[in-house]
Protein backbone atom coordinates (compact mmCIF):
# COMPACT_ATOMS: atom_id res chain seq x y z
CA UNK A 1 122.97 99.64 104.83
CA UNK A 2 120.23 97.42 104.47
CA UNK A 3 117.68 100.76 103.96
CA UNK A 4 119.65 102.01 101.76
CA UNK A 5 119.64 98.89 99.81
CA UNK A 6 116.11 98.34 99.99
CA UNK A 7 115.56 101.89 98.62
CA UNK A 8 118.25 101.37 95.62
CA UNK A 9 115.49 98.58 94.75
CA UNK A 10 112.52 100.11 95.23
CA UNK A 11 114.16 103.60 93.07
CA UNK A 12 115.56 100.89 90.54
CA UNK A 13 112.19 98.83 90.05
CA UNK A 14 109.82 102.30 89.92
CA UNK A 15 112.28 103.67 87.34
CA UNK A 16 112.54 100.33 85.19
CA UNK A 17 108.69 99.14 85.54
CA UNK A 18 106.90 103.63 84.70
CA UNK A 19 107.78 102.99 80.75
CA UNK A 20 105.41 100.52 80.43
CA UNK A 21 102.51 102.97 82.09
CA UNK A 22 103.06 104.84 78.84
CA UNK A 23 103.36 102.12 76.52
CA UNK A 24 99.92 100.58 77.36
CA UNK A 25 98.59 104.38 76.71
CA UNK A 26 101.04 105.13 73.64
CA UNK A 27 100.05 101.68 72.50
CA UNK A 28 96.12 102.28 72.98
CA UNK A 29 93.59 104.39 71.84
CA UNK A 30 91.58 106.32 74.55
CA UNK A 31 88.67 104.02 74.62
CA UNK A 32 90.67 100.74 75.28
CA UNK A 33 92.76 102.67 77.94
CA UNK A 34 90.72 101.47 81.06
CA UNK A 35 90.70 97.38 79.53
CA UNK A 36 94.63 97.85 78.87
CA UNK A 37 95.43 99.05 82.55
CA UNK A 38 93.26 96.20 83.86
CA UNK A 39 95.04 93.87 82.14
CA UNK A 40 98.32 95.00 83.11
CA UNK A 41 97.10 94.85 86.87
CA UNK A 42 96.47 91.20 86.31
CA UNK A 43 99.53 90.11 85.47
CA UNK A 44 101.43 92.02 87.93
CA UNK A 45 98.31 90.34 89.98
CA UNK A 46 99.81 87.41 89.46
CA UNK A 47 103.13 88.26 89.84
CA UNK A 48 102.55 89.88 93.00
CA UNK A 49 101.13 86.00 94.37
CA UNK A 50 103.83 83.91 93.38
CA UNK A 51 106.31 86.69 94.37
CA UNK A 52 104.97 86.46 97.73
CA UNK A 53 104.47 82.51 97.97
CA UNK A 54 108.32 81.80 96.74
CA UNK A 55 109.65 81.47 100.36
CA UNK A 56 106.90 79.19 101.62
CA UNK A 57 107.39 77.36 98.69
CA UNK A 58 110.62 77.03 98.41
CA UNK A 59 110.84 76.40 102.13
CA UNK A 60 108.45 73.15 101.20
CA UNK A 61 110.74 71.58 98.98
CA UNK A 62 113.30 71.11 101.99
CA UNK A 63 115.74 74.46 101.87
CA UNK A 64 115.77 75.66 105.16
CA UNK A 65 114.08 79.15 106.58
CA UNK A 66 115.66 79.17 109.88
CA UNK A 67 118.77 81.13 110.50
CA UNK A 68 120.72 83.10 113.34
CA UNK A 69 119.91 86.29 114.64
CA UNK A 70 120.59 88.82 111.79
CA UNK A 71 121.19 86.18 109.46
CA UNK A 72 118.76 86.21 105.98
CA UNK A 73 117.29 82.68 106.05
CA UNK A 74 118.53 80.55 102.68
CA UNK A 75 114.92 80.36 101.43
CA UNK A 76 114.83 83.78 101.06
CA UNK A 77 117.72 84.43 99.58
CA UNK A 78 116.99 81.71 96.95
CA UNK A 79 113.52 83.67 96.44
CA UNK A 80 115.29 86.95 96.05
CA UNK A 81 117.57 85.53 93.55
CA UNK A 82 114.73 83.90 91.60
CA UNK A 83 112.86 87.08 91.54
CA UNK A 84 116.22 89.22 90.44
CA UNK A 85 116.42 86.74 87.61
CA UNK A 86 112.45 86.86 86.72
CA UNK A 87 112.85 90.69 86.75
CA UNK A 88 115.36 91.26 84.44
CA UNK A 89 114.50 88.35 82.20
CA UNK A 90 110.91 89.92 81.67
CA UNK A 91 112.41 93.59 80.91
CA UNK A 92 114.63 92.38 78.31
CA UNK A 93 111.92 90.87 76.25
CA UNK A 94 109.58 93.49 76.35
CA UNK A 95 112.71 95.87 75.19
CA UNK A 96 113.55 93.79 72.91
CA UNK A 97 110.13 92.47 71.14
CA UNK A 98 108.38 95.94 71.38
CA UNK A 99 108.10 97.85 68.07
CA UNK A 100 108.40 101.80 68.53
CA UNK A 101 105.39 103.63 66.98
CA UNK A 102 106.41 106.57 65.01
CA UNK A 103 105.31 110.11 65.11
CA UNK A 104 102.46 110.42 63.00
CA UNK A 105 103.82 114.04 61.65
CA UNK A 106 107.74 112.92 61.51
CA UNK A 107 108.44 116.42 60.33
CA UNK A 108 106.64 118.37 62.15
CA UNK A 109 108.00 116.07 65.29
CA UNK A 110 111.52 117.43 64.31
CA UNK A 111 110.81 120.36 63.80
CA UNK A 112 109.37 120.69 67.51
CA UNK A 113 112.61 118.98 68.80
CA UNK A 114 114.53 121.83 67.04
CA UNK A 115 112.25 124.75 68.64
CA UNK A 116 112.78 123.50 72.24
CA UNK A 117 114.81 126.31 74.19
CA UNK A 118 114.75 125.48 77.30
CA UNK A 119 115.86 121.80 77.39
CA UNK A 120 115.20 118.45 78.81
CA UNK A 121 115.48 119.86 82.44
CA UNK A 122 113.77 122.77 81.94
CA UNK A 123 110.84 121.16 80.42
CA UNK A 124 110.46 118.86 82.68
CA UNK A 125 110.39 121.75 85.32
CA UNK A 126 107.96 123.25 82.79
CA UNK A 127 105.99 120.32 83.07
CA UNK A 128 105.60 120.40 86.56
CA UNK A 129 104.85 123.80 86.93
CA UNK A 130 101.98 123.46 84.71
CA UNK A 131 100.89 120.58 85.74
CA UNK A 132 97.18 119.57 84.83
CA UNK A 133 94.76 119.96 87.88
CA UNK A 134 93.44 116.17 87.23
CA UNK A 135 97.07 114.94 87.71
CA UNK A 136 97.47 116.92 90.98
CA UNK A 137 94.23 116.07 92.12
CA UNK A 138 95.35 112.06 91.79
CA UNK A 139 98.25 112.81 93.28
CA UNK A 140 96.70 113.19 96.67
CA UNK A 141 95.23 109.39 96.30
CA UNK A 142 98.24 108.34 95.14
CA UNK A 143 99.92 109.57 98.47
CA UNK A 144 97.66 108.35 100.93
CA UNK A 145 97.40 104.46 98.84
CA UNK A 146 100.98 104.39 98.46
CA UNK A 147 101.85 105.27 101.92
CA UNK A 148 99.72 102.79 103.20
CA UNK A 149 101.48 100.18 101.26
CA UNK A 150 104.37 101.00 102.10
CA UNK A 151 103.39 100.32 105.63
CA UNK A 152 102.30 96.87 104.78
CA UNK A 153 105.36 95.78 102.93
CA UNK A 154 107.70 97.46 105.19
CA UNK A 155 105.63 96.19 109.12
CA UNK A 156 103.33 93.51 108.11
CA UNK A 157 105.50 90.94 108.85
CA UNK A 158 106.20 91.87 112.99
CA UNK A 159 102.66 93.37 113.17
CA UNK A 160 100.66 90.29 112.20
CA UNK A 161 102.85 87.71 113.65
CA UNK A 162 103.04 89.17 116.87
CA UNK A 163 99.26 90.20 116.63
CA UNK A 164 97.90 87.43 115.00
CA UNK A 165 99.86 84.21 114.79
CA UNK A 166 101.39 85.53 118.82
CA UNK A 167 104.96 84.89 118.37
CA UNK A 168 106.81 87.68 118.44
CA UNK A 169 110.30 88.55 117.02
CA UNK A 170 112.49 87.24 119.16
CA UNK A 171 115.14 89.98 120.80
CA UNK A 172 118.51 88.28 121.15
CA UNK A 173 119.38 91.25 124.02
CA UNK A 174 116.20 89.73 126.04
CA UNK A 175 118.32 86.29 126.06
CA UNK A 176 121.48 85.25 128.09
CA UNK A 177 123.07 82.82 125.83
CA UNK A 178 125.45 81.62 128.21
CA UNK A 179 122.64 80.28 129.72
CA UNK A 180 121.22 76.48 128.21
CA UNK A 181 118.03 77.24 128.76
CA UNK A 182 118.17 81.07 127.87
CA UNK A 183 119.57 79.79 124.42
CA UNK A 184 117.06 77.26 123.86
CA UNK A 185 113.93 79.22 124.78
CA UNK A 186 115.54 81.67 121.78
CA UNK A 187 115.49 78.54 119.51
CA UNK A 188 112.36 77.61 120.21
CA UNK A 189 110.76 81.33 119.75
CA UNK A 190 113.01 81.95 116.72
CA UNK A 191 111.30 78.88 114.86
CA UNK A 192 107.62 79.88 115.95
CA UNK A 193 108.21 83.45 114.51
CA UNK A 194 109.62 81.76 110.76
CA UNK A 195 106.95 79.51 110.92
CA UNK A 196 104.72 82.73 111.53
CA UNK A 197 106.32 84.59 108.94
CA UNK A 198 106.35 81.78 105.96
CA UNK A 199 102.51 81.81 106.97
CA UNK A 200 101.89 86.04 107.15
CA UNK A 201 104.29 85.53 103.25
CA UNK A 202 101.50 83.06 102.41
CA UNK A 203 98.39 85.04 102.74
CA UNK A 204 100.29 88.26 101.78
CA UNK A 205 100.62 86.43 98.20
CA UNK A 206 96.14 86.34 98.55
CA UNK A 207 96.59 90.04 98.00
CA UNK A 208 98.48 89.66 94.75
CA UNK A 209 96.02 86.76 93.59
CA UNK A 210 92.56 88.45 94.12
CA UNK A 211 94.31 91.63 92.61
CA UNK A 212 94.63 89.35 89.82
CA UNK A 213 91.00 87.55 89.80
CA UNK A 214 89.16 91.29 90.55
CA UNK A 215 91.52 92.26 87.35
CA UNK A 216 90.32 89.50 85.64
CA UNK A 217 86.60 90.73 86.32
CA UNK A 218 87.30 93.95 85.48
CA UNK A 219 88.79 93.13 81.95
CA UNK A 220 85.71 90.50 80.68
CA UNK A 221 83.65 93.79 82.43
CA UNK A 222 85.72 96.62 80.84
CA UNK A 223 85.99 95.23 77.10
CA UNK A 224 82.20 95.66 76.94
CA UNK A 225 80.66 98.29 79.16
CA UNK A 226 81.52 102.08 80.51
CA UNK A 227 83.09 101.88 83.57
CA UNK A 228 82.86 104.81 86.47
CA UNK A 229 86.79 105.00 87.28
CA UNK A 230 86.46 107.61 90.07
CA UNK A 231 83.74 105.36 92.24
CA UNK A 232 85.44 102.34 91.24
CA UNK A 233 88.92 103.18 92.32
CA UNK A 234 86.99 104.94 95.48
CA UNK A 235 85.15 101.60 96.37
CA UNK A 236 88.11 99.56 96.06
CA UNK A 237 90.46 101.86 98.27
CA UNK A 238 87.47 101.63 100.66
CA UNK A 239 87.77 98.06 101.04
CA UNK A 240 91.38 97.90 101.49
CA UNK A 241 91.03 100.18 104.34
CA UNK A 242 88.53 98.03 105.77
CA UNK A 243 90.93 94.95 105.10
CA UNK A 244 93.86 96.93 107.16
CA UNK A 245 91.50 98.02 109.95
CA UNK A 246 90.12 94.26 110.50
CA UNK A 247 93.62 92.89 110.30
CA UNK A 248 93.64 94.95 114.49
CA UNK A 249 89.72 94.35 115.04
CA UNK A 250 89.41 90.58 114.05
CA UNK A 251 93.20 88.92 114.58
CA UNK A 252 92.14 85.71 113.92
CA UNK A 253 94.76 83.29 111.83
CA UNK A 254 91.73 81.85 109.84
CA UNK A 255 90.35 84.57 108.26
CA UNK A 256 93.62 86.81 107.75
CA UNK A 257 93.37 85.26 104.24
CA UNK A 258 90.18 87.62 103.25
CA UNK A 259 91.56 90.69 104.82
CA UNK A 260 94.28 90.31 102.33
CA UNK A 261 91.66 89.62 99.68
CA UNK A 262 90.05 93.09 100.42
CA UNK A 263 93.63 94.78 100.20
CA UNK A 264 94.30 92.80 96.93
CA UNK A 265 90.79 94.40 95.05
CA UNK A 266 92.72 98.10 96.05
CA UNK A 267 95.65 97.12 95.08
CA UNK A 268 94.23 95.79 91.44
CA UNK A 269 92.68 99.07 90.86
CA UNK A 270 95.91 101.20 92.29
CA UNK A 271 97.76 99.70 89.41
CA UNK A 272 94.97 100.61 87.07
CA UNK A 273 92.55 103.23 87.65
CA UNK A 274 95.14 106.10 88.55
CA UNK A 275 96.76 105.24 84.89
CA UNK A 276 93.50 104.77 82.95
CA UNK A 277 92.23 108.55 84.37
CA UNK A 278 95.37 110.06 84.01
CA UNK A 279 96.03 109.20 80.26
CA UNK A 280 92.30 110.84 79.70
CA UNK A 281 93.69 114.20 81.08
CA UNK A 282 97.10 115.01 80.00
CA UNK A 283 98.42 115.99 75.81
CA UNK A 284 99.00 112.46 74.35
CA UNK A 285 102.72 114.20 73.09
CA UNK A 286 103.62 114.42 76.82
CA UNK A 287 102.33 110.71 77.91
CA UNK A 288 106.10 109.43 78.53
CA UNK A 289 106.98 112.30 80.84
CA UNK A 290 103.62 113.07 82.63
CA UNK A 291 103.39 109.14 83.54
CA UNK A 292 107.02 109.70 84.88
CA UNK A 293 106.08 112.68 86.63
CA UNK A 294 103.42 110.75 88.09
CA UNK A 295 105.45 108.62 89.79
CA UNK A 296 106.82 111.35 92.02
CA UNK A 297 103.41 110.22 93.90
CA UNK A 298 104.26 106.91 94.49
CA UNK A 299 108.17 107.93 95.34
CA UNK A 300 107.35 110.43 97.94
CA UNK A 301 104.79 108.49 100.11
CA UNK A 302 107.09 106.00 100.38
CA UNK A 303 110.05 108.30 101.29
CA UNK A 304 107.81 110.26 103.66
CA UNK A 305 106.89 106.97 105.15
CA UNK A 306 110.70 105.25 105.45
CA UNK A 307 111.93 108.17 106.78
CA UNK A 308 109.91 108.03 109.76
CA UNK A 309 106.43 109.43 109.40
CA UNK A 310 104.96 105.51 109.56
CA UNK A 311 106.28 105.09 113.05
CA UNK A 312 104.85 108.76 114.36
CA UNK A 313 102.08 107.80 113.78
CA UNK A 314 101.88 104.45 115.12
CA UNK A 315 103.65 106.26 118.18
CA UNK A 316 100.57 108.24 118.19
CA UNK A 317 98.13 105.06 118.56
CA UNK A 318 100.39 102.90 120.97
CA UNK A 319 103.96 100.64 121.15
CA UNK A 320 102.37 97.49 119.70
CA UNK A 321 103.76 97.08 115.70
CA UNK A 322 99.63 95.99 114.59
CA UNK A 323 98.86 99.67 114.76
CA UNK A 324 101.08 100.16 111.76
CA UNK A 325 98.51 98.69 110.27
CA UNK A 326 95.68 100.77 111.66
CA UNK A 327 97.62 104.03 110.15
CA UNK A 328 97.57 102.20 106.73
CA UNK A 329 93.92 101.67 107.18
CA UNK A 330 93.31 104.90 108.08
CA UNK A 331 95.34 106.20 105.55
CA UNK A 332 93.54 103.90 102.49
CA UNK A 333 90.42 105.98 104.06
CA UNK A 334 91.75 109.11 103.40
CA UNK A 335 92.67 107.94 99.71
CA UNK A 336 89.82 106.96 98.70
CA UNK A 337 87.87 109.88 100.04
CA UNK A 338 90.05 112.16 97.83
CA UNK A 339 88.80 110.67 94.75
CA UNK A 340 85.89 113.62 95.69
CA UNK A 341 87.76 115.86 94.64
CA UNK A 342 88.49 114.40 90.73
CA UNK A 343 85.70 116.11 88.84
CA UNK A 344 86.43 116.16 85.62
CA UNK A 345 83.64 114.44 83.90
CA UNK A 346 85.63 113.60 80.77
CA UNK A 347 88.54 111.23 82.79
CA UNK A 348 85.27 109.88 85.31
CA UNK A 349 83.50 108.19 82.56
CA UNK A 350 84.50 106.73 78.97
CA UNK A 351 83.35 103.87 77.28
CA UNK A 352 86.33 101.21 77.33
């Protein structure tokens, strides 16, 4: 049940949050494209870090994170709820203070409605059949980046506080509870591994906030000068890997803070770059359903991923839950090596 809840979410969130891709390129002219995206990554930036801090903090102000086996500590539901709130909240003003820009033709615009034969199904089939190579091309880095955070989101939390901080979930089948000292060894390990996980929640949220500060960069940088998107977006899913792969090298508590960092400059440019190159190569009258076709990319990693192909692999490398993370570095690798194959010199290169 809980799966299937967590994918209702994730379905819900990618469905609500893919308007706005097109908005920022509906609502911008080519050349401002790669500054808009930025500065949509650093927000969600900073989303992303406070999102990730709420149970530490709220945990600080007294509201308790321990809980029994199976139970959802209270600080996390209260940061759930918060976020739920937040969410909708934010979605309701955008809908409701954003002004729709007309068709610039309003005739010829109905008169193209009227011609359409084949339907809202069939053209999006249409659509996907004919699908521009660019688009299919970014697909392939949209695979491997999204798979690899899926990984992270979904295994971070038992891989680095069994690797890093050493304390382990604790099994309740491992424990007689019948037993005093069976039941208080359980205690004892339960509240190391919440402490462990309020502190992996806490340098998860350094992701979201140098997303933010390398979006920052990139928007002074952007609003001025041409920017390379393919090398950027192939550097920055470069260092991410590196950032996963350390996380196994390195495991030490003090410096788990800039492997996060490194994932947080991929992440800022997944939630930019992609968008910025895409809205370069596709008809501006089809930017609302080519950037929701493009999120099939992000969808199907993840479903590839929850459905099992994360823990093959990791089978493949050994039992320990830290070499989920290996497989995301690896697979960061892979994305950003398949920016090669994005050639197209007119989506590479424009002056923002």
């Amino acid at each position: 049940m809980a799966v299937g809840f967590l994918w209702i979410l994730d379905a819900s969130i990618n469905i609500s949050m893919e308007p706005f891709r097109a908005l920022v390129a509906d609502k911008l002219s080519d050349a401002q494209r790669t500054y808009g995206f930025v500065m949509q990554a650093l927000i969600i930036g900073v989303g992303t870090w406070v999102a990730s801090s709420l149970p530490w903090f709220i945990s600080s102000l007294g509201v308790s994170d321990a809980a029994e086996p199976g139970i959802v500590p209270l600080s996390v539901k209260a940061a759930f709820g918060i976020g739920a709130i937040v969410f909708f909240a934010s979605i309701l003003y955008t809908v409701l203070t954003t002004t729709e820009k007309p068709p610039q033709d309003i005739d010829a615009f109905k008169a193209n409605l009227k011609n359409q034969k084949k339907g809202a199904v069939g053209e999006i089939f249409d659509n996907i059949i004919n699908m521009p190579n660019t688009m299919l091309k970014l697909g392939v880095v949209q695979f491997f980046s999204w798979f690899a955070f899926f990984s992270l989101w979904s295994l971070a939390n038992p891989a680095l506080t069994e690797h890093i901080y050493q304390a382990p979930v604790p099994l309740k089948e491992n424990f007689d509870f019948s037993n005093k000292t069976d039941a208080n060894t359980f205690q004892i390990e339960n509240e190391k591994f919440q402490i462990a996980s309020n502190k992996v929640g806490a340098n998860m949220g350094i992701y979201g906030l140098s997303s933010m500060v390398f979006a920052l960069l990139l928007t002074f940088y952007t609003s001025k000068r041409q920017v390379n998107r393919k090398f950027l977006h192939m550097g920055s899913l470069a260092l991410g890997g590196i950032g996963f792969l350390l996380m196994y090298l390195i495991p030490d508590p003090k410096l788990l803070w800039l492997w996060f960092a490194f994932i947080g400059i991929s992440w800022g440019s997944i939630l930019s770059m992609p968008y910025a190159i895409l809205s370069s190569a596709i008809d501006p009258n089809k930017m609302g359903v080519m950037m929701g076709l493009f999120n099939m990319f992000i969808v199907i990693p993840q479903i590839f991923a929850a459905l099992g192909g994360v823990n093959f692999l990791n089978g493949l490398l050994g039992d320990a839950p830290i070499f989920s993370m290996v497989v995301a570095g690896i697979s960061m690798m892979l994305s950003s090596l398949s920016n090669l194959l994005i050639t197209d010199k007119n989506v590479i290169n424009f002056q923002a």
